[in-house]
PDB file of N, CA and C in Angstrom:
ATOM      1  N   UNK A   1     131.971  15.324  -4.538  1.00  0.00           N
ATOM      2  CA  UNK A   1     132.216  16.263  -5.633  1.00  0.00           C
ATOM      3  C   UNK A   1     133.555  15.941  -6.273  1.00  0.00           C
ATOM      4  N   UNK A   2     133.549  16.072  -7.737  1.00  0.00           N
ATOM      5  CA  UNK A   2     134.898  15.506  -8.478  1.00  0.00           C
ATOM      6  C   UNK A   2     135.949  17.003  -8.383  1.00  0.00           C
ATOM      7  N   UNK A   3     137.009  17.251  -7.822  1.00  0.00           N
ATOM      8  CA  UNK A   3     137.782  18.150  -7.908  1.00  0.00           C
ATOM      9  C   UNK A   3     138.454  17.789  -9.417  1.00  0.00           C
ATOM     10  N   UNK A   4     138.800  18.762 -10.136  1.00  0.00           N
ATOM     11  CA  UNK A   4     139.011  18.662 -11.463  1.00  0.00           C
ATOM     12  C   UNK A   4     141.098  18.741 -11.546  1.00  0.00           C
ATOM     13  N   UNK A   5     141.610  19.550 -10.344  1.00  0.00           N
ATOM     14  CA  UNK A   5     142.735  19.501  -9.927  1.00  0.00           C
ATOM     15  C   UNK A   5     143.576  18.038  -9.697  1.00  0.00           C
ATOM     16  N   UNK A   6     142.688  16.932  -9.598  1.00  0.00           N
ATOM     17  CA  UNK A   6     143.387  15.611  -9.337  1.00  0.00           C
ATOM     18  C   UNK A   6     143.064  15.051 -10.567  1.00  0.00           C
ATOM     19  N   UNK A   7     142.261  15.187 -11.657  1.00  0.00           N
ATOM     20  CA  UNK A   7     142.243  14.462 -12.757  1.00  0.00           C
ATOM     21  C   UNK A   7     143.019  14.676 -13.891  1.00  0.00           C
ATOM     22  N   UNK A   8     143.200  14.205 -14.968  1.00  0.00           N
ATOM     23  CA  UNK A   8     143.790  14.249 -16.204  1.00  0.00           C
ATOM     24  C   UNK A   8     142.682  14.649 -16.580  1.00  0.00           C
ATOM     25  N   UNK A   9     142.778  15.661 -17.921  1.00  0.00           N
ATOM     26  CA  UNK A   9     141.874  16.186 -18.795  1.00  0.00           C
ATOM     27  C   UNK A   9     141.300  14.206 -19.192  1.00  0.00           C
ATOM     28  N   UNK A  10     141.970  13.867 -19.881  1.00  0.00           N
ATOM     29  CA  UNK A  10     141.488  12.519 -20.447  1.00  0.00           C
ATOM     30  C   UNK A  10     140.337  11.369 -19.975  1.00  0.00           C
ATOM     31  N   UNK A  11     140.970  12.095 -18.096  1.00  0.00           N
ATOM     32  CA  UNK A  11     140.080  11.007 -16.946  1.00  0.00           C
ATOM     33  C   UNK A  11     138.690  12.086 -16.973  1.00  0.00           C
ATOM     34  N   UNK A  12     138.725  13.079 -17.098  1.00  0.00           N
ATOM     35  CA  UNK A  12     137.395  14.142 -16.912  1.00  0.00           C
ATOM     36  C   UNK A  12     136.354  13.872 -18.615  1.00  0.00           C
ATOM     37  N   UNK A  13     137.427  13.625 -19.710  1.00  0.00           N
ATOM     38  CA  UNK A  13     136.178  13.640 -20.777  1.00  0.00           C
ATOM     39  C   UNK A  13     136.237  12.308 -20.547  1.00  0.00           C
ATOM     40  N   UNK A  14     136.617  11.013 -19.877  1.00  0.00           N
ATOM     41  CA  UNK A  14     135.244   9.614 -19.993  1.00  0.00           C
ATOM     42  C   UNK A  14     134.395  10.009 -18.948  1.00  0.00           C
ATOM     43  N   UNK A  15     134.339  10.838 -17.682  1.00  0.00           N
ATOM     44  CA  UNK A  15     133.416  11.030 -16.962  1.00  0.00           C
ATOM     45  C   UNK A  15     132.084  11.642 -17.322  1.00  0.00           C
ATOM     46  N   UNK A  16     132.475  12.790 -18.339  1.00  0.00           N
ATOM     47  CA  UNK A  16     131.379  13.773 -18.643  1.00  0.00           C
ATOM     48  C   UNK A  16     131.096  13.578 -20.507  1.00  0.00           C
ATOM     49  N   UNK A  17     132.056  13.254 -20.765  1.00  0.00           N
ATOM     50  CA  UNK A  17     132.323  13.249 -22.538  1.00  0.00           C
ATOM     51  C   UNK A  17     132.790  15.283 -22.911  1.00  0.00           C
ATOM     52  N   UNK A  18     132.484  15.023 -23.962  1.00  0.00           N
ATOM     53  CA  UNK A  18     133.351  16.282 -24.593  1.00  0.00           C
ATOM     54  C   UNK A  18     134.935  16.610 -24.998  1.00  0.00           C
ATOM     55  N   UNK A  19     135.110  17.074 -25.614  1.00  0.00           N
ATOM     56  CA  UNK A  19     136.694  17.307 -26.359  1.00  0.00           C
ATOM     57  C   UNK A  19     136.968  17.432 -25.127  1.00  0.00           C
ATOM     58  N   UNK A  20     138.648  17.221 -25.958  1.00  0.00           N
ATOM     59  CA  UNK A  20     139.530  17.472 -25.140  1.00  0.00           C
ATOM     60  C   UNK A  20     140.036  18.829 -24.681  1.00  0.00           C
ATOM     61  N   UNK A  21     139.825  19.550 -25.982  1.00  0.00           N
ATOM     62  CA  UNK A  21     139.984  21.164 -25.924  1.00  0.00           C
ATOM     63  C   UNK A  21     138.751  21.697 -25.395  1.00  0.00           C
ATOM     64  N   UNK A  22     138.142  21.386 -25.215  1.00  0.00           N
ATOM     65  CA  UNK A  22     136.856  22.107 -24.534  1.00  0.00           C
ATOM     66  C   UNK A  22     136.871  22.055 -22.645  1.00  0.00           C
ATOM     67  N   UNK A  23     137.189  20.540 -22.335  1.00  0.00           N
ATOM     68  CA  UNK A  23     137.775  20.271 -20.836  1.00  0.00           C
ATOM     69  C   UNK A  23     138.717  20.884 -20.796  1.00  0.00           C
ATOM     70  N   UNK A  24     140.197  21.495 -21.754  1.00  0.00           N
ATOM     71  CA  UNK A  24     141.350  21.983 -21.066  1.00  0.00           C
ATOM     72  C   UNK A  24     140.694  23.299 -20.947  1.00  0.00           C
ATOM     73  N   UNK A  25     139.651  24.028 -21.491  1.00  0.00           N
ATOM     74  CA  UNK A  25     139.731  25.161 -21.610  1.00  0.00           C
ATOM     75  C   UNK A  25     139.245  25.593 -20.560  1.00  0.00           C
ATOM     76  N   UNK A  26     137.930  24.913 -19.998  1.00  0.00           N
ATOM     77  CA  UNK A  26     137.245  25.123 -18.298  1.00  0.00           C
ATOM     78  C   UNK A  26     138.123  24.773 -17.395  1.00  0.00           C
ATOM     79  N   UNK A  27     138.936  23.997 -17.463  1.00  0.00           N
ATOM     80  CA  UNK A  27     140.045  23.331 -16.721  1.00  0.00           C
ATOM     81  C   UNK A  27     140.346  24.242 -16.617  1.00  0.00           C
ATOM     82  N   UNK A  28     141.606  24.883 -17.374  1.00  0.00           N
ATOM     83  CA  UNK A  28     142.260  25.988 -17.073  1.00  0.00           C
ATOM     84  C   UNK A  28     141.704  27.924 -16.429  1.00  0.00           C
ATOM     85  N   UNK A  29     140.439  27.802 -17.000  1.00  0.00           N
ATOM     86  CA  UNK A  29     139.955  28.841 -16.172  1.00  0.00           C
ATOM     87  C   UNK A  29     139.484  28.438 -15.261  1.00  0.00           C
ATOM     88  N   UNK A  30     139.283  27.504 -14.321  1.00  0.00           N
ATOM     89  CA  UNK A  30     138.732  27.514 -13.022  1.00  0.00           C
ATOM     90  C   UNK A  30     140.346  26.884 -12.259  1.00  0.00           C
ATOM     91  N   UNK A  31     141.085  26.565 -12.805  1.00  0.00           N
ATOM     92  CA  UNK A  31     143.067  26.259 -11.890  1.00  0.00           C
ATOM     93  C   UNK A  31     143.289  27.697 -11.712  1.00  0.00           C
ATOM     94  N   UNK A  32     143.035  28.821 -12.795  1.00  0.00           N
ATOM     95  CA  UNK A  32     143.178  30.237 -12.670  1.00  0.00           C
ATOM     96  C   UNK A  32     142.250  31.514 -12.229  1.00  0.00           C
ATOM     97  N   UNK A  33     141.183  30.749 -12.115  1.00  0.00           N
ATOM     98  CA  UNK A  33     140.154  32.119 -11.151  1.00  0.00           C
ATOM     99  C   UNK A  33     139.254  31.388 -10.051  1.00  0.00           C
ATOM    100  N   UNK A  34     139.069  29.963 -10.161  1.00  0.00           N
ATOM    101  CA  UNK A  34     137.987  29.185  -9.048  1.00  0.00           C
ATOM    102  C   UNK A  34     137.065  29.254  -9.563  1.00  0.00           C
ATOM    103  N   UNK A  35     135.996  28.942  -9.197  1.00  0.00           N
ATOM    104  CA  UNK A  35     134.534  28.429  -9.665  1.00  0.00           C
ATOM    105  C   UNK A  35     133.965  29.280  -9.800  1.00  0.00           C
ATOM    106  N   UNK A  36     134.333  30.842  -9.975  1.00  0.00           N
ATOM    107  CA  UNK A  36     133.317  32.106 -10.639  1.00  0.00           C
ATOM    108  C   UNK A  36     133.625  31.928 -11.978  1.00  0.00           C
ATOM    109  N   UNK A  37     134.504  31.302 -12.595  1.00  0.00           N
ATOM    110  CA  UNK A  37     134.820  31.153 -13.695  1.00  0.00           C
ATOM    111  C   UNK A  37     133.982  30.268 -14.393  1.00  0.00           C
ATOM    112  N   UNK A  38     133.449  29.478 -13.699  1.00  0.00           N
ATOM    113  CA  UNK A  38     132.614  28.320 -14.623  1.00  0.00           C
ATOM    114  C   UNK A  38     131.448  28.700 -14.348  1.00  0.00           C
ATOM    115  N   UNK A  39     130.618  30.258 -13.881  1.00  0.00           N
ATOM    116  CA  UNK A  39     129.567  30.715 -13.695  1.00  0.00           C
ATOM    117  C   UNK A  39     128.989  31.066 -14.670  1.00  0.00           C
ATOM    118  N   UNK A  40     127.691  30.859 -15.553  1.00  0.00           N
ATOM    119  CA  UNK A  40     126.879  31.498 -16.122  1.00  0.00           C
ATOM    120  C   UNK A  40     127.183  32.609 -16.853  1.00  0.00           C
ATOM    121  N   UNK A  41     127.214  33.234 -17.252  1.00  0.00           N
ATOM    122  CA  UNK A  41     127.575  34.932 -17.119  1.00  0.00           C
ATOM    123  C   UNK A  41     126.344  35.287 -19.015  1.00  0.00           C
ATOM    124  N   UNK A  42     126.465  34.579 -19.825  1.00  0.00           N
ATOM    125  CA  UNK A  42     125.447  34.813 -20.853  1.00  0.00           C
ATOM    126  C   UNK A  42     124.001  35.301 -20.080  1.00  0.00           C
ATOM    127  N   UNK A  43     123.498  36.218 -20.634  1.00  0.00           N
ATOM    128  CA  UNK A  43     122.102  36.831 -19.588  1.00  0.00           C
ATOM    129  C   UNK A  43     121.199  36.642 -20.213  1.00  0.00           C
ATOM    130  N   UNK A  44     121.401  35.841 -21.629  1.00  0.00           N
ATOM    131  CA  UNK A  44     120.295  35.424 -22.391  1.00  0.00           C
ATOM    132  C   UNK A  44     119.798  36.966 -23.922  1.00  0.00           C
ATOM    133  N   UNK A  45     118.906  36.557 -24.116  1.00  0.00           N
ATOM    134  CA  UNK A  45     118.756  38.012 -25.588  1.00  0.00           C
ATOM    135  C   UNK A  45     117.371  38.199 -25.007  1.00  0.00           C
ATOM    136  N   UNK A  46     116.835  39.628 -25.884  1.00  0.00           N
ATOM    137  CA  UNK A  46     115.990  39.834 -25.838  1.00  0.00           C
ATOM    138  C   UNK A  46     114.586  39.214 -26.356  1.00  0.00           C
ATOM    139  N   UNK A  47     113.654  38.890 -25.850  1.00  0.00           N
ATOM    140  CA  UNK A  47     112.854  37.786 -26.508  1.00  0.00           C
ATOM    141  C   UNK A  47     111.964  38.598 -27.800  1.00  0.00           C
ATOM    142  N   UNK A  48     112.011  37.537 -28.727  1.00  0.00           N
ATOM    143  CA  UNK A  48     111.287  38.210 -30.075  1.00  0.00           C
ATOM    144  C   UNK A  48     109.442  37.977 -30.405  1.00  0.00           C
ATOM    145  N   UNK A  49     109.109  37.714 -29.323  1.00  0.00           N
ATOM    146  CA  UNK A  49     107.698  37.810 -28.800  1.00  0.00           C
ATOM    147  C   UNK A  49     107.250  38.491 -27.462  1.00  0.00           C
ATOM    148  N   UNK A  50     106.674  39.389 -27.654  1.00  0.00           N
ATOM    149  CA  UNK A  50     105.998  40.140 -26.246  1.00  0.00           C
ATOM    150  C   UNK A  50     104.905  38.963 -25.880  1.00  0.00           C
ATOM    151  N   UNK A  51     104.868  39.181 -24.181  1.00  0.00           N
ATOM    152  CA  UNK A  51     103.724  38.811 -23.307  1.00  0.00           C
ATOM    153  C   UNK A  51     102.746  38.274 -24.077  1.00  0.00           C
ATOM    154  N   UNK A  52     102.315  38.783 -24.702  1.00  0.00           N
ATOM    155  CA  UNK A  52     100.608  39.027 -25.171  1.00  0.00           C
ATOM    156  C   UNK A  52     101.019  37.804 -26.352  1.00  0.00           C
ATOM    157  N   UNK A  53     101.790  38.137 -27.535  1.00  0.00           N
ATOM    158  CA  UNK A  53     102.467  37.575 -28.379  1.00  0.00           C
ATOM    159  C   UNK A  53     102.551  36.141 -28.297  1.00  0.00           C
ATOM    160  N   UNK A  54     103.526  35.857 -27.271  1.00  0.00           N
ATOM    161  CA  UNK A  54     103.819  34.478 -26.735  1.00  0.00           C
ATOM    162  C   UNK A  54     102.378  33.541 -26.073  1.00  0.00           C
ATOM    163  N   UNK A  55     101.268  34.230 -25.553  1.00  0.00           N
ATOM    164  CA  UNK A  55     100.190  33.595 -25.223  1.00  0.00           C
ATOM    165  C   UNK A  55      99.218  33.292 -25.913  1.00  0.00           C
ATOM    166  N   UNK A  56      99.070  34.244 -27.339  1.00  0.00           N
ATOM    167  CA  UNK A  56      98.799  33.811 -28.422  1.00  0.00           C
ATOM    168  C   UNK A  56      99.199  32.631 -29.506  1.00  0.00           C
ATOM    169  N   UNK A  57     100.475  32.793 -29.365  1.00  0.00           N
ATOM    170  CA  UNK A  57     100.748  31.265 -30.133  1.00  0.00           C
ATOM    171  C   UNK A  57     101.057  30.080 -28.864  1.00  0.00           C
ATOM    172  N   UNK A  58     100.764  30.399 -28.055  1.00  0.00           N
ATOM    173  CA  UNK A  58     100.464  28.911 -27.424  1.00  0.00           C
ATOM    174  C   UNK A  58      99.152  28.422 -27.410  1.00  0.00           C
ATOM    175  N   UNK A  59      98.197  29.375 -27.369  1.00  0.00           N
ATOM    176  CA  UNK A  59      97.304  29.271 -26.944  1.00  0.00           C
ATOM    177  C   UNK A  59      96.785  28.670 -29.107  1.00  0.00           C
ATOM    178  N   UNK A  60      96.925  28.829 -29.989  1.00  0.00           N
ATOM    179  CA  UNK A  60      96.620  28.774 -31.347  1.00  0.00           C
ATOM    180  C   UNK A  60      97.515  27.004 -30.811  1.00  0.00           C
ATOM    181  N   UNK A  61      98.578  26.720 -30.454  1.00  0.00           N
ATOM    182  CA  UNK A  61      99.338  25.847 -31.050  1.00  0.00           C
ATOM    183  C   UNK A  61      98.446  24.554 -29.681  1.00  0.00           C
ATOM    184  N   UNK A  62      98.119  24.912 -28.917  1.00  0.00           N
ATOM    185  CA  UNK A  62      97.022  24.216 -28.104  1.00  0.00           C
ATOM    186  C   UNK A  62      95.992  23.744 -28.982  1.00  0.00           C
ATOM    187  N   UNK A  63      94.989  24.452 -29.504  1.00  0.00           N
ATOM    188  CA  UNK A  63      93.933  24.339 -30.128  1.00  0.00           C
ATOM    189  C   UNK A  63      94.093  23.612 -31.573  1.00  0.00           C
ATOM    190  N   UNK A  64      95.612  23.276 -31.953  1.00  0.00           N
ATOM    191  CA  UNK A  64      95.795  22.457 -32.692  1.00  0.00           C
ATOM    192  C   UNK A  64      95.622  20.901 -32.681  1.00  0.00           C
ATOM    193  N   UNK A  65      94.920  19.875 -33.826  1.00  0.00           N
ATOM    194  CA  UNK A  65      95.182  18.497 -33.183  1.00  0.00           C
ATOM    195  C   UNK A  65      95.842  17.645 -33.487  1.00  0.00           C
ATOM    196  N   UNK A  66      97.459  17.747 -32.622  1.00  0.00           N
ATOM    197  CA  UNK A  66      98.608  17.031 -33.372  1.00  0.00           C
ATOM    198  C   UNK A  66      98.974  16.470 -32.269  1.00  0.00           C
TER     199      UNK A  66
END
């Protein structure tokens, strides 16, 4: 596992890519809270198709011939 504490921001974006401000910014919240910090926490939205909804257009986009 890469500990992020021994690298340079610089040595972490050729490993993974991404800005530089984007690595200091996870950087710095996980040097200041540990790895609950780089947890998930978005719970996602409410979906804009019900059950029934969503099995209908799969089921239409199936029966398509593309």
């Amino acid at each position: 596992m890469i500990s992020g504490e021994n690298y340079l921001s610089e040595e972490i974006q050729k490993i993974f890519g991404g800005s530089l401000g984007f690595i200091t910014k996870w950087k710095q919240a996980f040097l200041l809270s540990g790895i609950k910090a780089l947890r998930l926490s978005h719970q996602g939205r409410i979906p804009f198709l019900n059950s029934e909804q969503k099995s209908t257009v799969i089921n239409w986009l199936k029966s398509k011939n593309y």
